[in-house]
Protein backbone atom coordinates (compact mmCIF):
# COMPACT_ATOMS: atom_id res chain seq x y z
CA UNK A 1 0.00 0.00 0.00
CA UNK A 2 1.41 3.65 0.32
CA UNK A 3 2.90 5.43 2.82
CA UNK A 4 2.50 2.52 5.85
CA UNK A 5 -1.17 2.37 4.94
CA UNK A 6 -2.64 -0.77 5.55
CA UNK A 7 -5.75 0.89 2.90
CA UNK A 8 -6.52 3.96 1.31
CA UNK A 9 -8.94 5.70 3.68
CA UNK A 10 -12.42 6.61 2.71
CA UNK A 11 -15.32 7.94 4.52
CA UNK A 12 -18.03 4.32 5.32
CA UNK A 13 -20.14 4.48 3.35
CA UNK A 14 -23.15 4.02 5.96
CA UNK A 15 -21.10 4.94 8.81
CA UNK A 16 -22.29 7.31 11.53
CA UNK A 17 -21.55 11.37 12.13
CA UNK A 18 -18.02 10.67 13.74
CA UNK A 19 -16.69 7.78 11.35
CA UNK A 20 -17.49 9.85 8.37
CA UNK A 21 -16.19 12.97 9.12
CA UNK A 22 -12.93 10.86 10.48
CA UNK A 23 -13.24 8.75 7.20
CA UNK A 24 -13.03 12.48 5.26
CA UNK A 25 -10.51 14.13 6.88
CA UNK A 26 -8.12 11.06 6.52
CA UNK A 27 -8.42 11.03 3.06
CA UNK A 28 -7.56 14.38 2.96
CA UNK A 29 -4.52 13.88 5.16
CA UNK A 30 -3.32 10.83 3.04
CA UNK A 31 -4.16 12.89 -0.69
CA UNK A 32 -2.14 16.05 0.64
CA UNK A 33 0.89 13.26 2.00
CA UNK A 34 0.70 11.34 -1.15
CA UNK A 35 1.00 15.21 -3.37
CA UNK A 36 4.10 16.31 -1.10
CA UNK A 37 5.41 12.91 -0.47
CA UNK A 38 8.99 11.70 -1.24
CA UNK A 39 10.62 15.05 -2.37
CA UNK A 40 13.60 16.54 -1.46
CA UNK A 41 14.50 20.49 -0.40
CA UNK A 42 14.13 21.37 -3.90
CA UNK A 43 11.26 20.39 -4.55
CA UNK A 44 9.68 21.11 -1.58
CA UNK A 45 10.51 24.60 -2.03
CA UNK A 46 8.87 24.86 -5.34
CA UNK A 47 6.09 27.00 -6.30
CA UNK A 48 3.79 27.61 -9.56
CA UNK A 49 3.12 30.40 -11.31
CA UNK A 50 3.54 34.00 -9.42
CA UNK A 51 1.96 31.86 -6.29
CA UNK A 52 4.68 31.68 -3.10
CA UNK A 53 2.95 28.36 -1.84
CA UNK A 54 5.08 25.82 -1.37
CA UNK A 55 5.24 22.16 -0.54
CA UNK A 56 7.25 22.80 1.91
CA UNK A 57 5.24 25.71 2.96
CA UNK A 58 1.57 23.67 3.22
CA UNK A 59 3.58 21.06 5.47
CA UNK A 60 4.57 23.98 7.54
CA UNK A 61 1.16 25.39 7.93
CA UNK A 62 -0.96 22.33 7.99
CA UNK A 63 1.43 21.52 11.01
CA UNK A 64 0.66 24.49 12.70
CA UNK A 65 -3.12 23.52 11.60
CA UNK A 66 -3.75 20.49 13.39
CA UNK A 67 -2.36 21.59 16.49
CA UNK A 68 -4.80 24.71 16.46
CA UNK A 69 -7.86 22.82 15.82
CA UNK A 70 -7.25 19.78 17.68
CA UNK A 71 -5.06 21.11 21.16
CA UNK A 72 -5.16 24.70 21.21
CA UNK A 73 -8.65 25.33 20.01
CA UNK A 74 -10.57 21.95 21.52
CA UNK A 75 -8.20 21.78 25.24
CA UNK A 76 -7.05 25.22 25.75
CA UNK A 77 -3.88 24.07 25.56
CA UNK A 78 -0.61 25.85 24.80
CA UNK A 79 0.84 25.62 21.27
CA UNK A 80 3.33 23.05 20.54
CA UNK A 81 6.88 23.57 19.89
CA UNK A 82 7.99 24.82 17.41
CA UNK A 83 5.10 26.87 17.65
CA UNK A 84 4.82 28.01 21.14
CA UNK A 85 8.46 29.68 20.03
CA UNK A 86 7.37 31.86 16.88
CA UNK A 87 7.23 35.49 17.33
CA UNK A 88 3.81 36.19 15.43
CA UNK A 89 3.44 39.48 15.37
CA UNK A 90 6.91 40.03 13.97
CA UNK A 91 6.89 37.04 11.63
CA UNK A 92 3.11 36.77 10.36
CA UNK A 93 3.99 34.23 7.56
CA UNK A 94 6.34 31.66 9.72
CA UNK A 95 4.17 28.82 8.59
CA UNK A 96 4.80 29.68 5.10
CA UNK A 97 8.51 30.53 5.05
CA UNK A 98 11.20 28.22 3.98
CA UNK A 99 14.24 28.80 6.29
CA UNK A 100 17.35 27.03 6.79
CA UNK A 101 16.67 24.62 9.61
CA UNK A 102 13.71 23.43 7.27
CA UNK A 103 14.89 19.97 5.53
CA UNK A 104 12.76 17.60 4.05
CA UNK A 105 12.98 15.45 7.08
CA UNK A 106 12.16 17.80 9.97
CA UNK A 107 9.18 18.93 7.47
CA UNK A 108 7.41 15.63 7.07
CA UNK A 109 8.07 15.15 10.89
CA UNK A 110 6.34 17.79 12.31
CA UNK A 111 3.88 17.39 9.64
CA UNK A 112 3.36 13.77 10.94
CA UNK A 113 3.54 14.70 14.57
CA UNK A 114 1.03 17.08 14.94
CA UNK A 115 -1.20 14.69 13.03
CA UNK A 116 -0.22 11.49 15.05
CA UNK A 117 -0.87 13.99 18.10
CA UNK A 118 -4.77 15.05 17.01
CA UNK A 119 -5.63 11.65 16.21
CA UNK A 120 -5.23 11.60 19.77
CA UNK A 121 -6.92 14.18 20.58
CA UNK A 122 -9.83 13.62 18.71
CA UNK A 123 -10.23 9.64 20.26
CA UNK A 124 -10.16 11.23 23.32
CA UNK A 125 -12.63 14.40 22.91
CA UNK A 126 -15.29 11.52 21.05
CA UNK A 127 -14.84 9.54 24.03
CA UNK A 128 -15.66 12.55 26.44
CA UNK A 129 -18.31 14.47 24.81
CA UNK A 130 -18.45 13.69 21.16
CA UNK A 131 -19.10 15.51 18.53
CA UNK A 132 -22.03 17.93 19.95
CA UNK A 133 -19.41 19.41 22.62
CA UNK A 134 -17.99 22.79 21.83
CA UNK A 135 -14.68 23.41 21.40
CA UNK A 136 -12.90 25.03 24.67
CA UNK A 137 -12.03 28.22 22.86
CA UNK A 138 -14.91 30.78 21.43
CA UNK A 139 -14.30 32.35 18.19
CA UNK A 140 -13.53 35.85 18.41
CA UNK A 141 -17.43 36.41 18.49
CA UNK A 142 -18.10 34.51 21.51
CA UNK A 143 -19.31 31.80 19.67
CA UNK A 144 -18.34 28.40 20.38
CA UNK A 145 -18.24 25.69 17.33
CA UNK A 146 -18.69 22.44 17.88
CA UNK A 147 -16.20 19.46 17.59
CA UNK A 148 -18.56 18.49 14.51
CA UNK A 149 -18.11 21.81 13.06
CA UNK A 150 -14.49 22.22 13.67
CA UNK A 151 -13.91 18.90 11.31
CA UNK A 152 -15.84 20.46 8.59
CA UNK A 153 -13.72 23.81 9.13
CA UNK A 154 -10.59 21.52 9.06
CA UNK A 155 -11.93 19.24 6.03
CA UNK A 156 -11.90 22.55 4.19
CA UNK A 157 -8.75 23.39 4.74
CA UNK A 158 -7.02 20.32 4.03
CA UNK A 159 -9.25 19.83 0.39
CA UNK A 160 -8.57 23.67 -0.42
CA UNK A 161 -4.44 22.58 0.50
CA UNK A 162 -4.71 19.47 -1.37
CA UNK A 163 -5.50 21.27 -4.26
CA UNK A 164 -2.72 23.60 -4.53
CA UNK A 165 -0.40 20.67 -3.65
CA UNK A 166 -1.85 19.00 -6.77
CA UNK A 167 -1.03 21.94 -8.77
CA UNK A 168 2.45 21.98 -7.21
CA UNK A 169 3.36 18.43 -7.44
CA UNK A 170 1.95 18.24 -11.30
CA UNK A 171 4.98 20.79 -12.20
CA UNK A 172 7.44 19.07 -10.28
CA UNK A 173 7.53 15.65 -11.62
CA UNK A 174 3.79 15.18 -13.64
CA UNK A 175 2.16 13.33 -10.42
CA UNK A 176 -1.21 13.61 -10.78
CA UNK A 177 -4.73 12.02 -10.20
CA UNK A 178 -7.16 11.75 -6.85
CA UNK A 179 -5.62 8.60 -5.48
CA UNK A 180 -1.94 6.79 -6.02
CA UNK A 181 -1.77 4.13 -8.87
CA UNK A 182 -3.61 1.25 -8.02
CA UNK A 183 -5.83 2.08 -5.38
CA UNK A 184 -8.60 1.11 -6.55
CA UNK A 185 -7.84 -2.04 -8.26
CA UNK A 186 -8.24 -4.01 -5.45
């Protein structure tokens, strides 16, 4: 299979609120891994057209992402190195600068981390309140979403992402489709 997957994942197809929305946002995850998969600094630092988006740059950010949504946002919790350690206000775009500390490996890492880390989080907010609970910080508002609605916020951004990595990874080698080669010749 690809990338340690045991199966490509896809939403059930009768499954309930929680598996689907799961079932989505995995896909996403594994499409946007599979698009900026297997490249080195070069091409990770690669961008189309007059666009600055990088590879490199939606690993970055999509980081950063996941450990809004799914600690910071849903817990209260502090941000996670590396991001607890950013200076914000003077460096607005952190997420989305290449720098020289950034190397293929130590991209894909924290990438992987801070995914590893929510899939955590979210077993453990579905098994304490599921999806109807709200999220433990308001929007700026004072509204609260819920945990449902924050996976449809973060579904968005990954399919929105996944599509400029698609563009991205087209120019730097041709790789293109919805799923790897294969997957659904099972």
């Amino acid at each position: 299979m690809y990338a340690g997957l045991d199966a490509w994942p896809e939403p059930p197809v009768d499954g309930d609120d929680a598996a689907t929305l799961i079932g989505s946002l995995e896909r996403q995850r594994a499409t946007f891994a599979w698009k900026a998969g297997g490249l080195d600094a070069a091409g990770l630092q690669r961008s189309v057209g007059t666009s600055s988006v990088t590879l490199g740059g939606l690993l970055k950010h999509l980081a950063l992402v996941e450990d809004h949504y799914f600690s910071v946002r849903l817990f209260d919790r502090e941000p996670a190195p590396p991001f607890n350690a950013i200076d914000w206000e003077s460096n607005p775009s952190w997420d989305w600068t290449w720098t020289p500390g950034d190397t293929p490996e130590i991209l894909y890492a924290l990438w992987q981390s801070n995914v590893d880390k929510s899939r955590r989080s979210i077993a453990q907010a579905l098994a304490d309140g599921g999806l109807d609970q709200s999220m433990a910080q308001k929007w700026p508002d004072g509204r609260a979403p819920s945990l449902r609605r924050t996976f449809v916020d973060l579904i968005e951004e990954y399919a929105r992402h996944v599509g400029h990595a698609d563009l991205i990874r087209e120019s730097i080698d041709g790789l293109v489709g919805e799923d790897p080669p294969g997957i659904h010749d099972q």
